[in-house]
Protein backbone atom coordinates (compact mmCIF):
# COMPACT_ATOMS: atom_id res chain seq x y z
CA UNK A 1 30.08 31.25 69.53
CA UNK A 2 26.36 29.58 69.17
CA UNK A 3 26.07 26.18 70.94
CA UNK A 4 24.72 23.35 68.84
CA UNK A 5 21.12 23.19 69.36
CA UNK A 6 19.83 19.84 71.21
CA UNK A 7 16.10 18.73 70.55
CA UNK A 8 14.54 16.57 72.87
CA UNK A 9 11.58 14.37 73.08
CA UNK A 10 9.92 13.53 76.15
CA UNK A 11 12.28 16.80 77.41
CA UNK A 12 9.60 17.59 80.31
CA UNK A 13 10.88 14.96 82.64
CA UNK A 14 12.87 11.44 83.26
CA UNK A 15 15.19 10.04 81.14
CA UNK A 16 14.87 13.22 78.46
CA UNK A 17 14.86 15.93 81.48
CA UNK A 18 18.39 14.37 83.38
CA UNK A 19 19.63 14.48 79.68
CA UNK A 20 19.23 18.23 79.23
CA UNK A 21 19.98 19.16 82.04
CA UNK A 22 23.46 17.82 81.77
CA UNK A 23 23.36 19.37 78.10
CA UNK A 24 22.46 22.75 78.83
CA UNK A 25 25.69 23.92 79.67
CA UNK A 26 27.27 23.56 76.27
CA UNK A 27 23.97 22.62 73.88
CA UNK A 28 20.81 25.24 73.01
CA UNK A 29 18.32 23.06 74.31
CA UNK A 30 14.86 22.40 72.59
CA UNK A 31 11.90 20.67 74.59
CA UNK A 32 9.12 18.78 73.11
CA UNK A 33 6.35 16.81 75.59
CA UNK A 34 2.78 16.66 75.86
CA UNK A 35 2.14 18.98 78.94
CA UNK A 36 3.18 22.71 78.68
CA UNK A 37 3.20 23.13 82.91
CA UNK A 38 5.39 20.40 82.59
CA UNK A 39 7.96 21.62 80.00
CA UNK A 40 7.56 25.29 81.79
CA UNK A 41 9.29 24.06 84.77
CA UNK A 42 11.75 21.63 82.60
CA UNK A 43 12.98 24.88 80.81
CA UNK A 44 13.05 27.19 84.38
CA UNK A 45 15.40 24.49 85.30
CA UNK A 46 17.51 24.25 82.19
CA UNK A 47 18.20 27.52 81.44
CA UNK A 48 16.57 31.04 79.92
CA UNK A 49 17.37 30.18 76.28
CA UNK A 50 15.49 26.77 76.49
CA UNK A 51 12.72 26.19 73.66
CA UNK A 52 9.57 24.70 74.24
CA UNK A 53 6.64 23.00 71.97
CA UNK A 54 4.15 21.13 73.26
CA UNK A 55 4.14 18.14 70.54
CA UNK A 56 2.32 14.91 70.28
CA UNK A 57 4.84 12.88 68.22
CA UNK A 58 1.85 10.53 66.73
CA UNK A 59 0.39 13.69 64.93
CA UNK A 60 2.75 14.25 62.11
CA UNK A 61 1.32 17.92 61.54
CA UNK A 62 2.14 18.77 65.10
CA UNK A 63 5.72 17.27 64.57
CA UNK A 64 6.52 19.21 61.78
CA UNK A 65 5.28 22.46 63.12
CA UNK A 66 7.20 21.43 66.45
CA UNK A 67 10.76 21.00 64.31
CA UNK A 68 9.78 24.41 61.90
CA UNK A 69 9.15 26.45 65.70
CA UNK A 70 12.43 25.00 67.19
CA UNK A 71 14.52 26.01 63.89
CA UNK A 72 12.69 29.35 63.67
CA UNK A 73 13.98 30.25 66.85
CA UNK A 74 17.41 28.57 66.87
CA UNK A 75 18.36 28.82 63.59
CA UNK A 76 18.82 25.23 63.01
CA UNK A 77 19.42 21.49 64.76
CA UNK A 78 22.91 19.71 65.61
CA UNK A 79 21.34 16.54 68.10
CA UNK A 80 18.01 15.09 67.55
CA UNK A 81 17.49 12.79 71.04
CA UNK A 82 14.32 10.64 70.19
CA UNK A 83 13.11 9.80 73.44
CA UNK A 84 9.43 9.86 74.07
CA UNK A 85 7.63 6.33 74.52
CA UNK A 86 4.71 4.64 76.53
CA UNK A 87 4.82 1.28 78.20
CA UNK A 88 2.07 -1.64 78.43
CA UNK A 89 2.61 -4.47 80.80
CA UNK A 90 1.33 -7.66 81.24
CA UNK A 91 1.26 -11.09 79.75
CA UNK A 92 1.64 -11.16 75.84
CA UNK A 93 -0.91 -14.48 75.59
CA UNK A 94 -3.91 -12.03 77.41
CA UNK A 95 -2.35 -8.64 75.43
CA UNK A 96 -5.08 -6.46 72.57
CA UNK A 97 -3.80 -6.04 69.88
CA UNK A 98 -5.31 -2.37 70.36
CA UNK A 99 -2.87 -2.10 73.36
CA UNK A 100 0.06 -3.20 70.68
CA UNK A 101 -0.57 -1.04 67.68
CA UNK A 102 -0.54 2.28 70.12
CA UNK A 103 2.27 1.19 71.65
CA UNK A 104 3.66 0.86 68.31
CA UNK A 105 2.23 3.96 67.61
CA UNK A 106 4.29 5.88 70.31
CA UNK A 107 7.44 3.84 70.10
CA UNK A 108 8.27 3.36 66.34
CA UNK A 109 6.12 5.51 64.14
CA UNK A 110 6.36 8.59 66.30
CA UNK A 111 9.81 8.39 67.15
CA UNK A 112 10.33 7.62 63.23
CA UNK A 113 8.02 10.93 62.71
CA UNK A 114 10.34 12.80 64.75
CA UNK A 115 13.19 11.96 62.92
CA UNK A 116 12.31 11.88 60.13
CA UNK A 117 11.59 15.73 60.01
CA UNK A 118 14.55 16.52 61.63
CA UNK A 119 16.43 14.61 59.22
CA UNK A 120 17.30 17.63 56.27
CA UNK A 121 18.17 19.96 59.36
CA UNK A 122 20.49 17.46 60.77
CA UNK A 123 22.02 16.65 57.37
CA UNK A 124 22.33 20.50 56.84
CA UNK A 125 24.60 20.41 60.10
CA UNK A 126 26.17 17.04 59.53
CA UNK A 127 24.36 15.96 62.89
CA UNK A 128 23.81 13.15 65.21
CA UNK A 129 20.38 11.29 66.26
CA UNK A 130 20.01 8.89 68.87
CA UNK A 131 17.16 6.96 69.70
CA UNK A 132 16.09 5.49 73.30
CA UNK A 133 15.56 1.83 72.29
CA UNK A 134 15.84 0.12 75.78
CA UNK A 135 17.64 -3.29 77.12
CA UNK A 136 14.63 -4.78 76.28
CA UNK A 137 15.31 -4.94 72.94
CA UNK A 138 17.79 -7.30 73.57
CA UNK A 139 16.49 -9.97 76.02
CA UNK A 140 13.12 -11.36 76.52
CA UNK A 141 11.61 -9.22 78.57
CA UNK A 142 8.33 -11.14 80.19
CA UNK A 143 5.90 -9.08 81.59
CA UNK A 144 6.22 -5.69 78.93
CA UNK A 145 6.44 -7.45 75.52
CA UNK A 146 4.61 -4.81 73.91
CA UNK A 147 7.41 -2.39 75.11
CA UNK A 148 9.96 -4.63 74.24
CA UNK A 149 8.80 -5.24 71.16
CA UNK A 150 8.34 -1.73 69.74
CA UNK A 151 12.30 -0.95 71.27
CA UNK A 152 13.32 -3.99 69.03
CA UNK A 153 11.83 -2.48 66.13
CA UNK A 154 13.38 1.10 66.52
CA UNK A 155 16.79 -0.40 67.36
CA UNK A 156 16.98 -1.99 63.94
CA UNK A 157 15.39 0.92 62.27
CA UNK A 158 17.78 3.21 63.83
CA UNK A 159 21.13 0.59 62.87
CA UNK A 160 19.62 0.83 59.19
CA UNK A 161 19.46 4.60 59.46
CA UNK A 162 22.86 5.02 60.38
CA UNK A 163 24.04 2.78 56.94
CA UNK A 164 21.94 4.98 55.01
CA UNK A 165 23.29 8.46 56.25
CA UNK A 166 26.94 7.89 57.04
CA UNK A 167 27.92 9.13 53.89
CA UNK A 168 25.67 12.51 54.50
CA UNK A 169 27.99 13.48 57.86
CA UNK A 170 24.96 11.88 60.16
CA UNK A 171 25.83 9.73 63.11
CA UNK A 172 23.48 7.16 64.65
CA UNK A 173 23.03 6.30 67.75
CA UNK A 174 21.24 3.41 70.03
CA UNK A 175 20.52 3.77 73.74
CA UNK A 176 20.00 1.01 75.64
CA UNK A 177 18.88 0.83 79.74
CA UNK A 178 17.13 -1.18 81.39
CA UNK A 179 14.80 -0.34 84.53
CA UNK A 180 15.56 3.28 85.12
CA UNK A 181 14.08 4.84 88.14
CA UNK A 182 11.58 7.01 85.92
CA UNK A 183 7.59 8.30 86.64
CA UNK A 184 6.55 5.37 83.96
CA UNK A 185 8.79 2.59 85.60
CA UNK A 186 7.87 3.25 89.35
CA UNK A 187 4.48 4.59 88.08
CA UNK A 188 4.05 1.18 86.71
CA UNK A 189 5.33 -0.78 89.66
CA UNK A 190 2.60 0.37 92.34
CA UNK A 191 0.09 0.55 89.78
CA UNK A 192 0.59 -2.78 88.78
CA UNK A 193 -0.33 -4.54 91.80
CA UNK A 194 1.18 -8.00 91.60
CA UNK A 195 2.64 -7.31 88.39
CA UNK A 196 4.85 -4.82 89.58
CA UNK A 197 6.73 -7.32 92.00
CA UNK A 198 7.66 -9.50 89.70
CA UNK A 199 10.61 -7.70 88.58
CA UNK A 200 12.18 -8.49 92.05
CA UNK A 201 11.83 -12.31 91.28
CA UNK A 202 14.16 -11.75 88.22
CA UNK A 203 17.58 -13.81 87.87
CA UNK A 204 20.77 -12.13 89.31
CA UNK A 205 21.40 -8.08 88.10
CA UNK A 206 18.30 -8.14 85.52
CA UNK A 207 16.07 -7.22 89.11
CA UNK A 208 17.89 -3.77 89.25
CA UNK A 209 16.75 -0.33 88.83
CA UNK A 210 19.77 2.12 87.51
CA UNK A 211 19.19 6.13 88.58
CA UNK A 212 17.87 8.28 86.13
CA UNK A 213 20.73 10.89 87.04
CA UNK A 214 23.18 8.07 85.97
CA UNK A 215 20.89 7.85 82.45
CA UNK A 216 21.54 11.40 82.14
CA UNK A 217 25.03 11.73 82.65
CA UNK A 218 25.39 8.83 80.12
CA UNK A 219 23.57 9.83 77.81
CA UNK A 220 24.90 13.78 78.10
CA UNK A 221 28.24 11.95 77.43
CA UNK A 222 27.43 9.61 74.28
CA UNK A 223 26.00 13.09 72.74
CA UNK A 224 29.23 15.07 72.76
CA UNK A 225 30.81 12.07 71.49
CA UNK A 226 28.37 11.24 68.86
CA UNK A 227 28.14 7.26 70.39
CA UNK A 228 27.37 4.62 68.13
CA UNK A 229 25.53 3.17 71.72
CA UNK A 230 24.62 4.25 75.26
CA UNK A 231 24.06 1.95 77.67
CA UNK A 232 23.22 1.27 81.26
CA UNK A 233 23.81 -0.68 83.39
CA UNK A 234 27.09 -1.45 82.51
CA UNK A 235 25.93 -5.00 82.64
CA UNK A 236 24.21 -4.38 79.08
CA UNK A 237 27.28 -4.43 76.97
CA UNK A 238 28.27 -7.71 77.11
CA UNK A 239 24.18 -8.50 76.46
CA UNK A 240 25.28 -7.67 72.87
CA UNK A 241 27.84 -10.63 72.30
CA UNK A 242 25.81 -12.88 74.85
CA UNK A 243 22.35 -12.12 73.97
CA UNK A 244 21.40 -15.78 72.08
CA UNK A 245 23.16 -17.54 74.96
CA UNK A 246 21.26 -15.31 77.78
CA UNK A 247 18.38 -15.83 75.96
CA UNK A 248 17.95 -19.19 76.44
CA UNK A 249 18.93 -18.93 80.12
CA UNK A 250 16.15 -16.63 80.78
CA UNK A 251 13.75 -19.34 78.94
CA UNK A 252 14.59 -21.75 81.16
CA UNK A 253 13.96 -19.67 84.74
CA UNK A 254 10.72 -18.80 83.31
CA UNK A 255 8.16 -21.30 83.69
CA UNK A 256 7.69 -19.72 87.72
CA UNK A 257 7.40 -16.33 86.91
CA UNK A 258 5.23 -17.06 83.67
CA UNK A 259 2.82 -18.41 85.72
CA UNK A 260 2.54 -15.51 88.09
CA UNK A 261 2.53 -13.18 84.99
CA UNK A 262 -0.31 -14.88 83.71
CA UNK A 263 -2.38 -15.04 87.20
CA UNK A 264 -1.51 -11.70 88.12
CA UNK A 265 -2.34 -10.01 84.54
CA UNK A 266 -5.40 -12.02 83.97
CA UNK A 267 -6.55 -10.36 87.97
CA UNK A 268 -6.21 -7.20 86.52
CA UNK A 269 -8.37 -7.76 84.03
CA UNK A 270 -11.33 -9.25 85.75
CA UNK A 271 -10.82 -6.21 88.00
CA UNK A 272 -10.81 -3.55 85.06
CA UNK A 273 -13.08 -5.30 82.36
CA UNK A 274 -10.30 -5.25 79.50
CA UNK A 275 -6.47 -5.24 79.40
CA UNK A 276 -6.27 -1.66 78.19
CA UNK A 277 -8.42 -0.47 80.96
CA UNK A 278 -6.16 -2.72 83.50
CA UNK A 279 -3.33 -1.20 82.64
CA UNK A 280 -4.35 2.46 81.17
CA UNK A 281 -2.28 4.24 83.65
CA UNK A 282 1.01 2.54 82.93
CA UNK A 283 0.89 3.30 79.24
CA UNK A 284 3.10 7.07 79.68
CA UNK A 285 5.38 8.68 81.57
CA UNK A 286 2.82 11.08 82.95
CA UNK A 287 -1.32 11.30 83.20
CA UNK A 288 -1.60 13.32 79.83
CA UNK A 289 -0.11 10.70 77.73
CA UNK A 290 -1.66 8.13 79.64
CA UNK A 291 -5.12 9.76 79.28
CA UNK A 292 -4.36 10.11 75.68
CA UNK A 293 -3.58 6.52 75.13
CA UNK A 294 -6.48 5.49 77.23
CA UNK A 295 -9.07 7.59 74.60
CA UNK A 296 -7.54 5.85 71.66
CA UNK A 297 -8.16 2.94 72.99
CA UNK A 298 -11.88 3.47 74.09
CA UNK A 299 -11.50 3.89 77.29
């Protein structure tokens, strides 16, 4: 019997590695990242039969050529996981809006170009898509509003998908983590000098960092089950009843670490001469991407 064929976006390492990894055993498994050496030893670990494109999701001829390659050789897709994304910290009041709009870039449009090829294949197959929106979408999260703000966006566009193709056989899902213990986040961390300390100053569990083996094993689950959402920490779910509430908490503990935010991003950038130079290397989850980014923006 074949196995439903899993594509995966940012397959090459973190979050969308631990995920196929814990697919492989009953899913085809289809890679797509920026760095073939990467995916190369992704697949060697996965599994003979694993596919891999090298795919920039912004380019939407490389996306479709990416999908027609992974249905030439497997025939067809069952699970779309939309996973690949870039992160910008720092203070919103000091952010370019160049830094935004690529982060946008990455996070919405790309993911959107992503599915939105794979969309006739998975509607061929009566399917399932999930999208990697992050925690952040659901709480203020100071210090990566950028991120946040891109995660919000796909969230809704992703609840809105899943209205609209219901009726087709298509199920939609949302995942939702917070810090995960990825290349980007601890990438970001040391890179961000003072920045990357202040998640440690956050109220009560939101200072955590969840395993990206417990991600996987999550997410490997919500896939065979075709989960509305995914989350982790388990501390997320009750974000979604709670989220106006825990909003306003979070305003009020603020005002101290808004201030460091502010000191500490505005360092960076007398250090680097602009804030997409400052914080250029914590825009991907590896250098490629990040050099990428960095050339869009001028750098």
């Amino acid at each position: 019997m074949n196995k439903p064929v899993a594509l995966i976006t940012g397959g090459a390492r973190g979050i969308g590695f631990a995920t196929a990894r814990r697919l492989a055993s009953d899913h085809r498994i289809a890679l797509l990242d920026l760095d073939q050496d990467s995916l190369a030893l992704a697949a060697a670990r996965c599994g003979t039969d694993t596919i891999t494109v090298v795919c920039d999701i912004t380019d939407q001829a490389q996306v479709d050529a990416a999908v027609a390659e992974v249905v030439a050789q497997a025939g067809g897709i069952d699970v779309l996981f939309s996973n690949a994304g870039i992160g910008a910290g720092g203070s919103l009041r000091l952010l370019d809006p160049e830094v935004l709009e690529a982060t946008i870039n990455v996070n919405l449009i790309g993911n959107w170009r992503i599915i939105w090829a794979c969309l006739p294949h998975l509607i061929e197959r009566r399917g399932y898509v999930i999208a990697n929106a992050s925690a952040s979408a659901l709480l203020p999260a100071m210090g990566i509003g950028a991120y946040a703000s891109s995660k919000a966006a796909l969230e809704q566009l992703m609840n809105v998908l899943r209205t609209e193709v219901a009726h087709l056989g298509v199920d939609v899902g949302v995942s939702y983590f917070w810090f995960v213990g990825t290349d980007m986040v601890d990438g970001a961390e040391r890179e961000m000098g003072r920045l990357g300390g202040l998640r440690s100053e956050m109220p009560g569990p939101l200072k955590g960092i969840v395993s990206v083996e417990t991600v996987g094993e999550r997410l490997a689950l919500g896939i065979r089950t075709r989960a509305r959402r995914v989350v982790a920490p388990r501390w997320v779910t009750p974000v979604f009843y709670l989220r106006g509430f825990l909003g306003g908490m979070i305003d009020r503990q603020a005002a101290e670490i808004a201030t460091e935010l502010d000191e500490a991003t505005a360092e960076r950038i007398e250090q680097s001469d602009s804030f997409a130079a400052a914080f250029r290397g914590t825009q991907a989850g590896h250098h490629a991407a990040a050099d990428r980014v960095g050339r869009k923006l001028g750098q």
